[in-house]
Protein backbone atom coordinates (compact mmCIF):
# COMPACT_ATOMS: atom_id res chain seq x y z
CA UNK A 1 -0.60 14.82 9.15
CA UNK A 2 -2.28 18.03 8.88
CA UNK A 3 -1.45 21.09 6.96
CA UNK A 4 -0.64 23.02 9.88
CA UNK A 5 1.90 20.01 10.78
CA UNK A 6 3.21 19.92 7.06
CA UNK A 7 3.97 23.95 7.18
CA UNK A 8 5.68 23.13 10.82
CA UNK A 9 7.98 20.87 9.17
CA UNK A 10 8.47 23.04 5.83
CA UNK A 11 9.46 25.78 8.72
CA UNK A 12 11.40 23.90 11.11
CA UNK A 13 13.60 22.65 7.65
CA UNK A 14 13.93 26.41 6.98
CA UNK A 15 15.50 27.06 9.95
CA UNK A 16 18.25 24.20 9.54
CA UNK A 17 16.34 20.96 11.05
CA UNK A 18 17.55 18.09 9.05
CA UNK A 19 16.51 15.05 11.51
CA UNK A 20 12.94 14.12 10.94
CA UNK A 21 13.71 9.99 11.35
CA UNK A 22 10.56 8.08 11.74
CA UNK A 23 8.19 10.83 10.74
CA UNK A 24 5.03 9.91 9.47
CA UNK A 25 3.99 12.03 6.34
CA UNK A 26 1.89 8.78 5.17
CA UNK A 27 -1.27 10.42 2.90
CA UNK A 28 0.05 13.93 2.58
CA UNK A 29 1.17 16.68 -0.42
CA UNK A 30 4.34 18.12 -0.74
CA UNK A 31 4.43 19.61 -3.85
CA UNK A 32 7.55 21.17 -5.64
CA UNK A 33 9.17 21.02 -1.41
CA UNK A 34 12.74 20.99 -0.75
CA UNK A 35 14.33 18.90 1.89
CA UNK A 36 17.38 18.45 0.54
CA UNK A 37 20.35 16.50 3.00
CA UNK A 38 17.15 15.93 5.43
CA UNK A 39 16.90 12.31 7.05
CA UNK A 40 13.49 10.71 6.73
CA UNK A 41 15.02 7.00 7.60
CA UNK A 42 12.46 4.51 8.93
CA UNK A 43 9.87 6.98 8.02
CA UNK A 44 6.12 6.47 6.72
CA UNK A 45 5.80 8.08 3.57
CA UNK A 46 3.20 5.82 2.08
CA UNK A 47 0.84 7.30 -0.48
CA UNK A 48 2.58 10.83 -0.29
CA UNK A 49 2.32 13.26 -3.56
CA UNK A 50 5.73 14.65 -3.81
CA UNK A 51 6.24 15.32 -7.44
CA UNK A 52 8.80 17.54 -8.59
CA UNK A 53 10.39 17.57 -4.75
CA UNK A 54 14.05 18.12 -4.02
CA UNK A 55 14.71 14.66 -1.86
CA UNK A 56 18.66 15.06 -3.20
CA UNK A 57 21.21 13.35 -0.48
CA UNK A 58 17.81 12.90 1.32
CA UNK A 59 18.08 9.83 4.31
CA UNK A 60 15.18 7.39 3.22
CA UNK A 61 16.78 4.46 4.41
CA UNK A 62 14.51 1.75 5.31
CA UNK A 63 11.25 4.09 4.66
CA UNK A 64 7.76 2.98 3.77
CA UNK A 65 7.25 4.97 0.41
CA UNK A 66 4.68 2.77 -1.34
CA UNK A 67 2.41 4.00 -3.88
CA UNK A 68 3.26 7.43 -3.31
CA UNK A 69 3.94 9.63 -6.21
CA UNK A 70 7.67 10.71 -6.47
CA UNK A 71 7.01 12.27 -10.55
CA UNK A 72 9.51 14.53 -11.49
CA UNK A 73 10.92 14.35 -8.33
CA UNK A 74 15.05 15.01 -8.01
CA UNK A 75 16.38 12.31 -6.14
CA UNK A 76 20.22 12.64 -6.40
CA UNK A 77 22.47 10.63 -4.46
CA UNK A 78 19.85 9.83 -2.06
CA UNK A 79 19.86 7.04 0.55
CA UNK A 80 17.51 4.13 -0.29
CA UNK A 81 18.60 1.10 1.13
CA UNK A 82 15.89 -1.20 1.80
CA UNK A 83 13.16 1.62 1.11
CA UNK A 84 9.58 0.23 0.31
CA UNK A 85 8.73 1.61 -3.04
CA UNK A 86 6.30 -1.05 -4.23
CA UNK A 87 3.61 0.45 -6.48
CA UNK A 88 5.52 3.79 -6.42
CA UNK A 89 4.77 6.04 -9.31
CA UNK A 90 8.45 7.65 -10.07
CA UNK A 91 7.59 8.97 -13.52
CA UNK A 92 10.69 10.93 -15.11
CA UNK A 93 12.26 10.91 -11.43
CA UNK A 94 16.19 11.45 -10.91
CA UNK A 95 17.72 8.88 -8.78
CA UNK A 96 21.02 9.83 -10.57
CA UNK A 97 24.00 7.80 -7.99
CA UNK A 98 21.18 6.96 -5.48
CA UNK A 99 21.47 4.38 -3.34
CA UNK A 100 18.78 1.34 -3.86
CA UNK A 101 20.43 -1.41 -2.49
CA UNK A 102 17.69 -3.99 -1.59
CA UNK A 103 15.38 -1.89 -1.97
CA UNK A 104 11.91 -3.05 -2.89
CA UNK A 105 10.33 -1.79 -6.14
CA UNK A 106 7.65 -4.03 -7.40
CA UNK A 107 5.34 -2.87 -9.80
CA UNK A 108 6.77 1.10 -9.72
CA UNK A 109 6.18 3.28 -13.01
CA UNK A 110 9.98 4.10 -13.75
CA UNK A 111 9.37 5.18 -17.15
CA UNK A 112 11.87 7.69 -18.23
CA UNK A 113 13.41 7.38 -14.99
CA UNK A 114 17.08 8.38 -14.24
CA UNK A 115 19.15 6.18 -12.69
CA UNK A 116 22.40 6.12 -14.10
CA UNK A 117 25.33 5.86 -11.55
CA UNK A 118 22.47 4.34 -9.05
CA UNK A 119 23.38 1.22 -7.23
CA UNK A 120 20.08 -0.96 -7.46
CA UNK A 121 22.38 -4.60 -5.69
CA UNK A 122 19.70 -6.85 -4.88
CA UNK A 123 17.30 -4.71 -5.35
CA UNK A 124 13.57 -5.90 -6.35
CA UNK A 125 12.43 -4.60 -9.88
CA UNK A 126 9.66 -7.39 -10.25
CA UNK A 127 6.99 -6.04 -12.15
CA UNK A 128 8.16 -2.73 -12.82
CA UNK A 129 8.14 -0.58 -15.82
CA UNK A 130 11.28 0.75 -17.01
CA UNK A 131 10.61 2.10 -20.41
CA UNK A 132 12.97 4.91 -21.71
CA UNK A 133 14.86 4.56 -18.27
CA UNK A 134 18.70 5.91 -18.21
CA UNK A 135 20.60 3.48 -16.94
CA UNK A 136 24.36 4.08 -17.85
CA UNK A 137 26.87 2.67 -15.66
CA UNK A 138 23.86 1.48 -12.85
CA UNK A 139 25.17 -1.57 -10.81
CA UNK A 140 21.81 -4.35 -11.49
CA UNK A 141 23.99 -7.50 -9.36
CA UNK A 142 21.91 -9.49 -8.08
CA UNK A 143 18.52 -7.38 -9.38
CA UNK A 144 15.46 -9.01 -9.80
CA UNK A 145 14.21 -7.82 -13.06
CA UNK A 146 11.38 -10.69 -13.60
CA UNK A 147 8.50 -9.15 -15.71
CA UNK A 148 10.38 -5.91 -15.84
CA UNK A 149 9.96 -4.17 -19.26
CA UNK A 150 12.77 -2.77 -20.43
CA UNK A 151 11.76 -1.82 -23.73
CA UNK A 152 13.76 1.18 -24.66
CA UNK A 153 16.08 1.65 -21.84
CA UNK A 154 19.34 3.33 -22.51
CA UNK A 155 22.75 1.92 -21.50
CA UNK A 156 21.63 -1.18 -19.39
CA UNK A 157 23.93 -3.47 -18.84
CA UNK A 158 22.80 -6.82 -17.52
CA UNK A 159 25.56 -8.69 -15.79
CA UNK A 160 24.20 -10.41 -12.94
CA UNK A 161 20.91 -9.32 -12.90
CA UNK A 162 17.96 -11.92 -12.22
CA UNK A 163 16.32 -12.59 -15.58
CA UNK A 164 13.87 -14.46 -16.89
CA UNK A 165 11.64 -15.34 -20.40
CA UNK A 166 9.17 -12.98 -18.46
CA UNK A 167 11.21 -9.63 -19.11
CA UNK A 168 11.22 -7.92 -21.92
CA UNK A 169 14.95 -6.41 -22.70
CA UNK A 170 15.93 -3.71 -24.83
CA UNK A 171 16.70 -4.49 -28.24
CA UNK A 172 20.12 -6.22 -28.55
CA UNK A 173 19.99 -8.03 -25.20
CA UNK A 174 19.04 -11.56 -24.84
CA UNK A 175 17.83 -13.21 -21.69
């Protein structure tokens, strides 16, 4: 997508356009954007810089977002379900009560990540890092949290989440 595409969006959101479904913003920056309540579902978002982006409430059901870079980005109550987020780099993001059912996130950086109140149910965590992540009251059944570090994690509560002698837990848990 080109930069005169990316301002076309940024303008048509302006004005009160909230359905972009199936866009294709694969390889693009969107830095410090807002599209807050928009709906991105099915969308290609792969490899897209969007740190510090408002993406609250945001539609990104069933969207390709792997290995883009989501840093900082404020991801509140947002719609995930089955999202690709493999490889996705989600440094200090808040996915505070988002939605991640099934959603796939091997390998992502979720260091310092918040995602307390978020509903990860089946969701794939293989791989990833979740190192100072906030995850008070997050529902983890049925998780997959194989060679997951969770060194340092805040408030995680295990109950069944996939486990194995390959993650590392948080002091006081045992696999």
């Amino acid at each position: 997508m080109s930069e005169a595409r990316i301002t076309e969006l940024l303008a048509s959101y302006q004005k009160g356009c909230r359905d972009f479904q199936g866009i294709d913003l694969s390889h693009t920056k969107l830095f410090d954007c807002n599209l807050q309540n928009a709906s991105l579902k099915g969308g290609n978002l792969s490899g897209v810089y969007l740190c510090y982006c408002n993406l609250s409430q945001t539609n990104l059901v069933a969207t390709n977002i792997e290995r883009s870079n989501l840093s900082s980005a404020v991801l509140h109550s947002a719609q995930l379900q089955q999202a690709n987020l493999r490889q996705c780099d989600l440094y200090r993001a808040s996915l505070y009560a988002a939605d991640l059912t099934e959603a796939d996130l091997t390998g992502a950086n979720l260091y310092g990540v918040d995602l307390r109140r978020a509903n990860l149910k089946y969701a794939s965590l293989v791989g990833a890092t979740l190192q100072y992540a906030k995850l008070d009251q997050a529902v983890l059944i049925g998780a997959d949290l194989r060679h997951c570090d969770l060194r340092r994690a805040k408030d995680v509560v295990l109950d069944g989440a996939i486990v194995d002698h390959t993650t590392i837990l948080p002091s006081g848990h045992y696999g």
